[in-house]
Protein backbone atom coordinates (compact mmCIF):
# COMPACT_ATOMS: atom_id res chain seq x y z
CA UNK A 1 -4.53 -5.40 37.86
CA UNK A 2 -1.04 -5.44 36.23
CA UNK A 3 -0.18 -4.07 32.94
CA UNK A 4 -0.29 -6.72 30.23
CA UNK A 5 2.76 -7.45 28.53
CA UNK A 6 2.34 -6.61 24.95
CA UNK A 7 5.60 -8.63 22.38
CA UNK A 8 5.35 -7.19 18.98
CA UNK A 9 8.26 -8.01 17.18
CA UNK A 10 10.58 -11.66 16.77
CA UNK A 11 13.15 -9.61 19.05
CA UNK A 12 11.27 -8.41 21.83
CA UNK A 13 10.10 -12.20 22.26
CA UNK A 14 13.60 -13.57 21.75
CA UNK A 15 14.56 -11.15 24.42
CA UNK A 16 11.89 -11.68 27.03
CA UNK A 17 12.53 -15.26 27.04
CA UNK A 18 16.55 -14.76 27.19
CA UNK A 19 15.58 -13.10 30.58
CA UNK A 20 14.22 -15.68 31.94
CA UNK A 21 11.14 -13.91 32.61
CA UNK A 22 8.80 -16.39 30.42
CA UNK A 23 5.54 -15.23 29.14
CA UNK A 24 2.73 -15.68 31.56
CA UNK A 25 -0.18 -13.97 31.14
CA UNK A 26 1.92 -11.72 27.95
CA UNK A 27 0.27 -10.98 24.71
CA UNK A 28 1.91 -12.16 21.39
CA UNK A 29 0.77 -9.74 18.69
CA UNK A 30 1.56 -10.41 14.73
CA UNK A 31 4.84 -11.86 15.20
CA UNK A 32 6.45 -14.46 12.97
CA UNK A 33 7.68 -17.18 15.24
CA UNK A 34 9.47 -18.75 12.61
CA UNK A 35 12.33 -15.25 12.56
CA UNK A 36 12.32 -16.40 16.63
CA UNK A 37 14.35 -19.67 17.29
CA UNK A 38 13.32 -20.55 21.15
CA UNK A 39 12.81 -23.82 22.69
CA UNK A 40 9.17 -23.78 23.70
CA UNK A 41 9.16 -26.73 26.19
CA UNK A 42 11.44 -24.65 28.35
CA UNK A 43 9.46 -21.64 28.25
CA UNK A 44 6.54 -20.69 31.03
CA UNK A 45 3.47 -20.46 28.69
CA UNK A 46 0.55 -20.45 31.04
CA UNK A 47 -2.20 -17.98 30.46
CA UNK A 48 0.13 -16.77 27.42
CA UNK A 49 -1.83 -15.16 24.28
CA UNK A 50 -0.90 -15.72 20.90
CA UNK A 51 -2.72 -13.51 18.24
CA UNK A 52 -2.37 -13.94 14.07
CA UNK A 53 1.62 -14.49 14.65
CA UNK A 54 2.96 -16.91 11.70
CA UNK A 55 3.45 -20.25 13.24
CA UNK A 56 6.18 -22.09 11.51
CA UNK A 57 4.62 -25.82 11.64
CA UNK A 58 1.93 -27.60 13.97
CA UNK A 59 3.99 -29.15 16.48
CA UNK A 60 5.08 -25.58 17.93
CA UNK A 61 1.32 -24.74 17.67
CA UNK A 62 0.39 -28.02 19.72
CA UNK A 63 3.66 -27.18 21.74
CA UNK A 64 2.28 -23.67 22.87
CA UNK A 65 -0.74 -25.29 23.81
CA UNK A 66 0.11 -28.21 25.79
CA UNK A 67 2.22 -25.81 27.60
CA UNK A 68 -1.02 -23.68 28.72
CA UNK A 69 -1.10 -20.91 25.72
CA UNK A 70 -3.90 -19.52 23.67
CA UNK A 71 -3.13 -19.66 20.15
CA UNK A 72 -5.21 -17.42 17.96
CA UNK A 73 -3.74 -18.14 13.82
CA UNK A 74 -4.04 -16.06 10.94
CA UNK A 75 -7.05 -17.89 10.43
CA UNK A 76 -5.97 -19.95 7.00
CA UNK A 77 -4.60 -18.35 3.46
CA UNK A 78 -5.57 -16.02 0.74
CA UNK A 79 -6.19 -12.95 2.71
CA UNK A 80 -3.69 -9.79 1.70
CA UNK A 81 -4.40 -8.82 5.34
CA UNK A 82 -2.81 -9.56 8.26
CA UNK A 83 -5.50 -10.72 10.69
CA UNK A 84 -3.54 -9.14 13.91
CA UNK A 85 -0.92 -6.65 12.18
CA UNK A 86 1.34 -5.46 15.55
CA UNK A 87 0.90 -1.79 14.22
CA UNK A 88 -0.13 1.63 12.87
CA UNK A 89 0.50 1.20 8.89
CA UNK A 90 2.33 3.71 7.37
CA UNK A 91 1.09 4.99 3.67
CA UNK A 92 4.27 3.30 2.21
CA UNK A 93 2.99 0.30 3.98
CA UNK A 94 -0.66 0.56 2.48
CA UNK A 95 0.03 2.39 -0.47
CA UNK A 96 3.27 1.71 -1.95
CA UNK A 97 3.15 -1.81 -1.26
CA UNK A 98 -0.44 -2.22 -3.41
CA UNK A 99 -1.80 -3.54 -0.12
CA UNK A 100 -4.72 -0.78 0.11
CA UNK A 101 -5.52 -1.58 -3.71
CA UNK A 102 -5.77 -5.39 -2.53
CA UNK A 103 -7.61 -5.43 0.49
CA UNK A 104 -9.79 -3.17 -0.92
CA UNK A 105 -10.85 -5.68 -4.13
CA UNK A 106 -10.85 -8.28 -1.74
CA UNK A 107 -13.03 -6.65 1.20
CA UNK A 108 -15.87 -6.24 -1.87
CA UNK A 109 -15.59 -9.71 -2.32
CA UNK A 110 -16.75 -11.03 1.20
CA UNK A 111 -19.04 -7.98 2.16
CA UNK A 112 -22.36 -7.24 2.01
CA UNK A 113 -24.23 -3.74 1.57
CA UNK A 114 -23.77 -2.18 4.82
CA UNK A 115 -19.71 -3.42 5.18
CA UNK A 116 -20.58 -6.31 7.74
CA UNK A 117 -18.54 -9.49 6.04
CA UNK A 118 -21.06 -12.27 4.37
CA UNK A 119 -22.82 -14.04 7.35
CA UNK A 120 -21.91 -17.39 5.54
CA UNK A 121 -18.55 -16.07 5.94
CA UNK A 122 -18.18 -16.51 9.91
CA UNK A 123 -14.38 -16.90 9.67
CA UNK A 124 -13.98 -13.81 7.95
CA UNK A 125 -16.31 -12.26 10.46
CA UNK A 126 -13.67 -13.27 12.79
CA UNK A 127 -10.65 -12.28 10.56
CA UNK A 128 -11.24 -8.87 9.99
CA UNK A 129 -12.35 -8.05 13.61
CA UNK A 130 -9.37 -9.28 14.66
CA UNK A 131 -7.73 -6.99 12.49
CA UNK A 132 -9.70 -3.87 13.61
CA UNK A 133 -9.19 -4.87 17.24
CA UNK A 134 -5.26 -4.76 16.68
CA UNK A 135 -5.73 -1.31 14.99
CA UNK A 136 -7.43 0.15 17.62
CA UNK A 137 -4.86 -1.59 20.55
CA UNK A 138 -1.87 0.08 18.24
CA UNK A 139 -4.03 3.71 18.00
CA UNK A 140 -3.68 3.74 22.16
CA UNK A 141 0.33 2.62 22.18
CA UNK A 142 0.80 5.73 19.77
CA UNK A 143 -1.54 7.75 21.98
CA UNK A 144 -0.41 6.24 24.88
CA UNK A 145 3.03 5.50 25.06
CA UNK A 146 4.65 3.31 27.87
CA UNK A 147 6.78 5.28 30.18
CA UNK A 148 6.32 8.42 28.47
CA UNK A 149 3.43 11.45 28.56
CA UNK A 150 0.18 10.53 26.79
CA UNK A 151 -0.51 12.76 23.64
CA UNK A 152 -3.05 15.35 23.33
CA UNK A 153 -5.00 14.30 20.21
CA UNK A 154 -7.47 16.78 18.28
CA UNK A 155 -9.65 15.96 15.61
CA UNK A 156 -10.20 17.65 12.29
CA UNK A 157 -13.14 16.40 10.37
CA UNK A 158 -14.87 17.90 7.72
CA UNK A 159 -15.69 17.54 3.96
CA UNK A 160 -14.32 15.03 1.49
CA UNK A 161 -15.11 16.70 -1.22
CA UNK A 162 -13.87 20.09 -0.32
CA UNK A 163 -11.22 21.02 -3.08
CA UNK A 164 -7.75 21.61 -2.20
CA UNK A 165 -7.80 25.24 -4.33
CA UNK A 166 -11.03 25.78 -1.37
CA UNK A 167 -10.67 28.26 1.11
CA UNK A 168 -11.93 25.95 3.49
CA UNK A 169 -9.00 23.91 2.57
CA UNK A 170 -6.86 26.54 3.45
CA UNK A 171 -8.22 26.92 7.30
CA UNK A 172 -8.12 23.51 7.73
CA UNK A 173 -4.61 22.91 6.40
CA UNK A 174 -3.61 26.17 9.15
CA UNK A 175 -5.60 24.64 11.65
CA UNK A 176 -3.84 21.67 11.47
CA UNK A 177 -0.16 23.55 11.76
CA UNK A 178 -1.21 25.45 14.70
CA UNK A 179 -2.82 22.94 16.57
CA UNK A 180 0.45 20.53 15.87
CA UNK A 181 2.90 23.11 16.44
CA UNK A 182 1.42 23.95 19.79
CA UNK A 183 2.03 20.26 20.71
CA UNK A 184 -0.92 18.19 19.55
CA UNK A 185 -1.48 14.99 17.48
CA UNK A 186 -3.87 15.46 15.05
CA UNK A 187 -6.41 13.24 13.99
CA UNK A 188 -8.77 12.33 10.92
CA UNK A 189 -10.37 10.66 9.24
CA UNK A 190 -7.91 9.57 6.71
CA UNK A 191 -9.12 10.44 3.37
CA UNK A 192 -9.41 13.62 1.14
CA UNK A 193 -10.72 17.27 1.80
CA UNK A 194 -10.91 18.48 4.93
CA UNK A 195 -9.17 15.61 6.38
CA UNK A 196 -6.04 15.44 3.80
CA UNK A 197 -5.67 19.02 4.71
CA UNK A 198 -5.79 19.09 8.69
CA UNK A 199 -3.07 16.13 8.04
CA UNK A 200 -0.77 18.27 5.51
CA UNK A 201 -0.95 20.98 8.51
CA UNK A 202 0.18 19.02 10.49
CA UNK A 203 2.85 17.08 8.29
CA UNK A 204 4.21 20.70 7.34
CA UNK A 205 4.99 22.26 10.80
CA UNK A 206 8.70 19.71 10.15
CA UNK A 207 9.46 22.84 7.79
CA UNK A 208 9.65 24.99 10.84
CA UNK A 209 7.78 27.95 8.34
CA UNK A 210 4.30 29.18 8.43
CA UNK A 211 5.70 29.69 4.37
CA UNK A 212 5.45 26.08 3.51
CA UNK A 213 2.09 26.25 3.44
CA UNK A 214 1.95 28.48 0.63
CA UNK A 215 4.20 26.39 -1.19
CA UNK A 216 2.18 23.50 -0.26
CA UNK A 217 -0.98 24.96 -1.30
CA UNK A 218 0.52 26.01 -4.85
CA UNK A 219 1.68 22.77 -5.81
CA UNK A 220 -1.35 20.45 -4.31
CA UNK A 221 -3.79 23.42 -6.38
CA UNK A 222 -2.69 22.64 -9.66
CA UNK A 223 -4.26 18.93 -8.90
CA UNK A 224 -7.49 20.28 -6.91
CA UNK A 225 -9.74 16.68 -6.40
CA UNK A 226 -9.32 13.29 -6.58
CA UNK A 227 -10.26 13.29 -9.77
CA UNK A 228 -7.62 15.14 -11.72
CA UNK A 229 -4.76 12.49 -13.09
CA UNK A 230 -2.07 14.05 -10.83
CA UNK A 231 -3.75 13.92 -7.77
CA UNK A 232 -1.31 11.87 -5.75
CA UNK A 233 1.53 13.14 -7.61
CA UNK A 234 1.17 16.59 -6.36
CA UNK A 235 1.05 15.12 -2.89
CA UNK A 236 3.81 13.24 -3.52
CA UNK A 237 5.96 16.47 -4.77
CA UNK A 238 4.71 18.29 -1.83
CA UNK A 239 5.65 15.30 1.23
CA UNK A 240 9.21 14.38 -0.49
CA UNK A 241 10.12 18.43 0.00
CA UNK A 242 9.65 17.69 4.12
CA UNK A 243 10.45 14.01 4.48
CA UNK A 244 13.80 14.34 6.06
CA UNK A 245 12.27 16.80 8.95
CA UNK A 246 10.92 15.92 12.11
CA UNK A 247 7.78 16.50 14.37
CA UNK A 248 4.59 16.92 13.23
CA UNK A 249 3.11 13.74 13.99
CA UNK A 250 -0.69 13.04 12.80
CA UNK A 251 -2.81 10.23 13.15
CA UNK A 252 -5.43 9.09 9.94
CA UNK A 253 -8.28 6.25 10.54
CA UNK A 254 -9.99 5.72 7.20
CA UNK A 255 -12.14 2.65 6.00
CA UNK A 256 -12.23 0.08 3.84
CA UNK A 257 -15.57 0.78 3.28
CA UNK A 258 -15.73 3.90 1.58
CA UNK A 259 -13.26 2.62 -1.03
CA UNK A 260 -13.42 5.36 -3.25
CA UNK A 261 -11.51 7.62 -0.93
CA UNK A 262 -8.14 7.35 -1.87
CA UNK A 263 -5.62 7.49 1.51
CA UNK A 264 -4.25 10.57 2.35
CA UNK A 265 -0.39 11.29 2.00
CA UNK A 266 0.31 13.20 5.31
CA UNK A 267 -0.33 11.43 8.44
CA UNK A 268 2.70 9.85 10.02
CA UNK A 269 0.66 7.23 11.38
CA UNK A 270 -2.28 5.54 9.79
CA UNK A 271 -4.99 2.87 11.43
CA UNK A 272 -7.50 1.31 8.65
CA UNK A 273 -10.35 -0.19 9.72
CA UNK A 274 -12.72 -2.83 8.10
CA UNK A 275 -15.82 -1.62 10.54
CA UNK A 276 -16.43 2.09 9.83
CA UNK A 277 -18.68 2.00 13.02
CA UNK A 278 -15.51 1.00 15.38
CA UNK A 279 -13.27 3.17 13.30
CA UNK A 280 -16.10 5.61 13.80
CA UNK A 281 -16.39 5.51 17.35
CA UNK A 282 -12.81 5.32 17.82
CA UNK A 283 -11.55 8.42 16.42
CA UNK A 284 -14.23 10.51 18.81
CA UNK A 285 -12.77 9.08 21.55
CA UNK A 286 -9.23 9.55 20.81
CA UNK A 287 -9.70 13.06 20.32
CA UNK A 288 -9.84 13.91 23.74
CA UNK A 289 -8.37 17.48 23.10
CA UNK A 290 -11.31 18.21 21.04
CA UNK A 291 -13.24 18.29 17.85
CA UNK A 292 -12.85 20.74 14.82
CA UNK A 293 -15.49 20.11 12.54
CA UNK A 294 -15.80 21.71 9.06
CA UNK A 295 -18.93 22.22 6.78
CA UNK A 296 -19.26 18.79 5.12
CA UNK A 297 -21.77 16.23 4.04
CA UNK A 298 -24.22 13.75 6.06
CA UNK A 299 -20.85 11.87 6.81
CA UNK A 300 -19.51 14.57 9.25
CA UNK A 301 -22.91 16.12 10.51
CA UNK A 302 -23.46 12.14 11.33
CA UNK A 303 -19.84 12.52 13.78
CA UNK A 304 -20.91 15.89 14.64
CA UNK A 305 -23.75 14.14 16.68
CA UNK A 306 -22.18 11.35 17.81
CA UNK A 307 -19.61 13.71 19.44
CA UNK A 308 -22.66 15.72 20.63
CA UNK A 309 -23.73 11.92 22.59
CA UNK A 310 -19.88 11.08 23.44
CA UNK A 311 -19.99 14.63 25.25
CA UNK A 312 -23.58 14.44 26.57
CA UNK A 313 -23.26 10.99 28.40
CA UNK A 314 -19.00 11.48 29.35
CA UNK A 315 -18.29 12.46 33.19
CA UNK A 316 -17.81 16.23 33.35
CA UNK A 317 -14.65 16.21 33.90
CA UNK A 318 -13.66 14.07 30.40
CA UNK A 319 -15.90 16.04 27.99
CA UNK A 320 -14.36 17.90 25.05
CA UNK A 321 -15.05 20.97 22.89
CA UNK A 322 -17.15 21.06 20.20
CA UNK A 323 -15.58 23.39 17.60
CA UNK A 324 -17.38 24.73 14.44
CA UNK A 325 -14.78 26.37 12.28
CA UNK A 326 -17.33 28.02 9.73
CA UNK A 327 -20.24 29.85 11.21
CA UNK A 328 -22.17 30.89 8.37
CA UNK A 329 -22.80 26.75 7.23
CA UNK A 330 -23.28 25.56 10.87
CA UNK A 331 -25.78 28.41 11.96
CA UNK A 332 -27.79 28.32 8.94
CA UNK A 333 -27.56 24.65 8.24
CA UNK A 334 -29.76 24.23 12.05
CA UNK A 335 -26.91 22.11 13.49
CA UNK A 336 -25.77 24.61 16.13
CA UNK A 337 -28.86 25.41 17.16
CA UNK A 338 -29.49 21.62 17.97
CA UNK A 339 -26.36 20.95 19.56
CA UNK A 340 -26.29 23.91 21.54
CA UNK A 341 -30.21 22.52 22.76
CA UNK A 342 -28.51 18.80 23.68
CA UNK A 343 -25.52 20.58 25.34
CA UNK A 344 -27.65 23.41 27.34
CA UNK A 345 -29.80 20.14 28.63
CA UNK A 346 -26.87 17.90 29.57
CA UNK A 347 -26.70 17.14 33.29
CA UNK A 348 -24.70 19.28 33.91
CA UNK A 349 -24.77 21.20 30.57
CA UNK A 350 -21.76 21.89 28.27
CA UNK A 351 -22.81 24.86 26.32
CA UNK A 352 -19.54 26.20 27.42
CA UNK A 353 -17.56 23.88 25.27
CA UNK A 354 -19.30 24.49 22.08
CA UNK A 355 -17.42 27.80 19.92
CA UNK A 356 -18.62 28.94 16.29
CA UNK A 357 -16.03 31.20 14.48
CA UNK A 358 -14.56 31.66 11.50
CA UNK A 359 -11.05 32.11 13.33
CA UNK A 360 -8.63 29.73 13.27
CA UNK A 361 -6.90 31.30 16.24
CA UNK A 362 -10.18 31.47 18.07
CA UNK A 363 -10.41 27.43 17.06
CA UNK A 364 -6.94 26.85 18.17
CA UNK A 365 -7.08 28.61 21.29
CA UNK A 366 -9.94 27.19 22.34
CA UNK A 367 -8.61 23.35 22.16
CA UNK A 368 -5.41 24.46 23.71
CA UNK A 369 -6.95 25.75 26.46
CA UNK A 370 -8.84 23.08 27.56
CA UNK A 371 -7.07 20.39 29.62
CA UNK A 372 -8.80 17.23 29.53
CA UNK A 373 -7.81 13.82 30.98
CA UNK A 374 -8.77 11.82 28.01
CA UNK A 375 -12.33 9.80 27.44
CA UNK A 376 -10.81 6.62 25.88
């Protein structure tokens, strides 16, 4: 099967249909056809795929599909969402545009309990799937870029409470440097504790000094939890000192639904998802280098088993290591023990990818050294 054809922006359509190519079979993603002036009754639309781009008017709608297109809208007004954005937020995008703060009110307004949207809401049903189907399709052009080497992504998870003056805090935010400055993406879960800090690890490794995580550290300590006033100004103070450097790339995938998480400051790259399940599912999977996990609450001992079934039913050959960084909590806790039953009766087992230490080298090492062709 060919590659699809993925247009993201007004000039990569304006340029595929200056070559003369036309757009068979090609996917239209979030783009405002009203920024691209093209005559569509002289364009090849059959089996074309237009998803939540802004349509200037009706006729180029019916236009698109008299001419053999798909047209998916934004699915009507009043949402602060885009229904198919055509990629990875940034936190300026989220964050310093008040679009987190917005989605956020308005998610709680067409959700029930459990995050699913209102069942006498079908259209938002629709809406915000869309959306979390276009965050995961932009998560795999990061991860997998065309013509160029797929990344090696490794996952930090851990507590969200943990408390940036923690030591645990600490190991994470080193973990994240030396995993990133040995060449991997890191990923988390996008909110605060352990995940803020495997971000900031990675985020500082553009200061080229294992000293700017002191500094970091300092600063970010004076505000320890989410709860002190100058929470995100700390961050801020420590991210504008390495903005202008390069490298250390990390992804974040938080959730709508656990809205009192604030966003983290540090990844490069952030995916947001409506379904925590999806967004759940989706940053095991990327992680194909492996999993850190850090003591934490029922949230992370929840992924820690769902990495355990990931593993357990994978081919051999795409499984992952299970890393505890912490072996005091995990041993006595009874969650090594089980995993280290489920692994030991895998067919065939993977006891040899599960490692509890309280090394970060050990930790590091031990996703390094594991090639893996990805389980995506």
């Amino acid at each position: 099967m060919a590659p699809t054809i993925e247009i993201e922006t007004a000039a990569e359509l304006i340029l595929r249909v200056e070559s003369g190519l036309g757009l068979t079979g090609a996917v239209v993603q979030g783009v405002d056809l009203g920024e691209a002036p093209v005559d569509w009754d002289s364009v090849e639309l059959a089996g074309a795929f237009f998803v939540g781009c802004r349509i200037p008017d009706g006729d180029v709608a019916l236009t698109l599909q008299r001419h053999g297109a798909i047209v998916v809208p934004e699915l009507g007004d009043g949402r602060p969402f885009r229904v198919h954005p055509p990629h990875l937020y940034s936190y300026e995008d989220l964050v310093g545009s008040g679009l987190d703060a917005a989605v956020r009110s308005y998610f709680e307004t067409t959700r029930r309990r459990r995050g699913d949207p209102d069942p006498e809401l079908p259209v938002e049903a629709i809406a915000q799937r869309l959306h979390d189907t276009a965050m995961s399709d932009a998560i795999w052009d990061l991860v997998r870029p065309e013509g160029e080497r797929p990344r090696r992504v490794a996952g930090i998870m851990g507590g969200h409470r943990v408390r940036r003056d923690d030591p645990g805090y600490r190991l994470a935010t080193e973990l994240g440097y030396e995993l990133a400055a040995s060449g991997l993406t890191i990923a988390t879960g996008g909110g605060p504790g352990i995940m803020e800090a495997g971000n900031l690890g990675a985020y500082l490794t553009r200061a080229g000094d294992r000293g700017a995580i002191d500094a970091a550290l300092a600063t970010l300590a004076r505000a320890p939890s989410v709860e002190h006033p100058d929470y995100g100004i700390r961050a801020d103070e420590v991210h504008a000192r390495h903005a202008g450097g390069a490298g250390g790339v990390s992804l974040a995938i938080p959730t709508w639904l656990y809205g009192h998480e604030p966003v983290g400051r540090f990844a490069t790259h952030i995916a947001k998802y409506f379904a925590n399940s999806i967004r759940e599912d989706g940053l095991l999977r990327v992680a194909a280098a492996g999993i850190v996990f850090a003591p934490g609450g029922a949230g992370t001992v929840q992924e820690i088993f769902q990495d355990v079934a990931v593993n357990a039913y994978a081919p051999a050959g795409e499984r992952a290591p299970i890393v505890f960084l912490g072996a005091e909590w995990f041993r006595s806790s009874g969650i090594v023990a089980v995993v280290e039953r489920f692994a030991g009766a895998a067919d065939p087992p993977f006891a040899d990818l599960v490692l509890v230490t309280d090394s970060v080298a050990a930790a590091v090492e031990r996703i390094v050294s594991h090639p893996i062709p990805g389980r995506g």
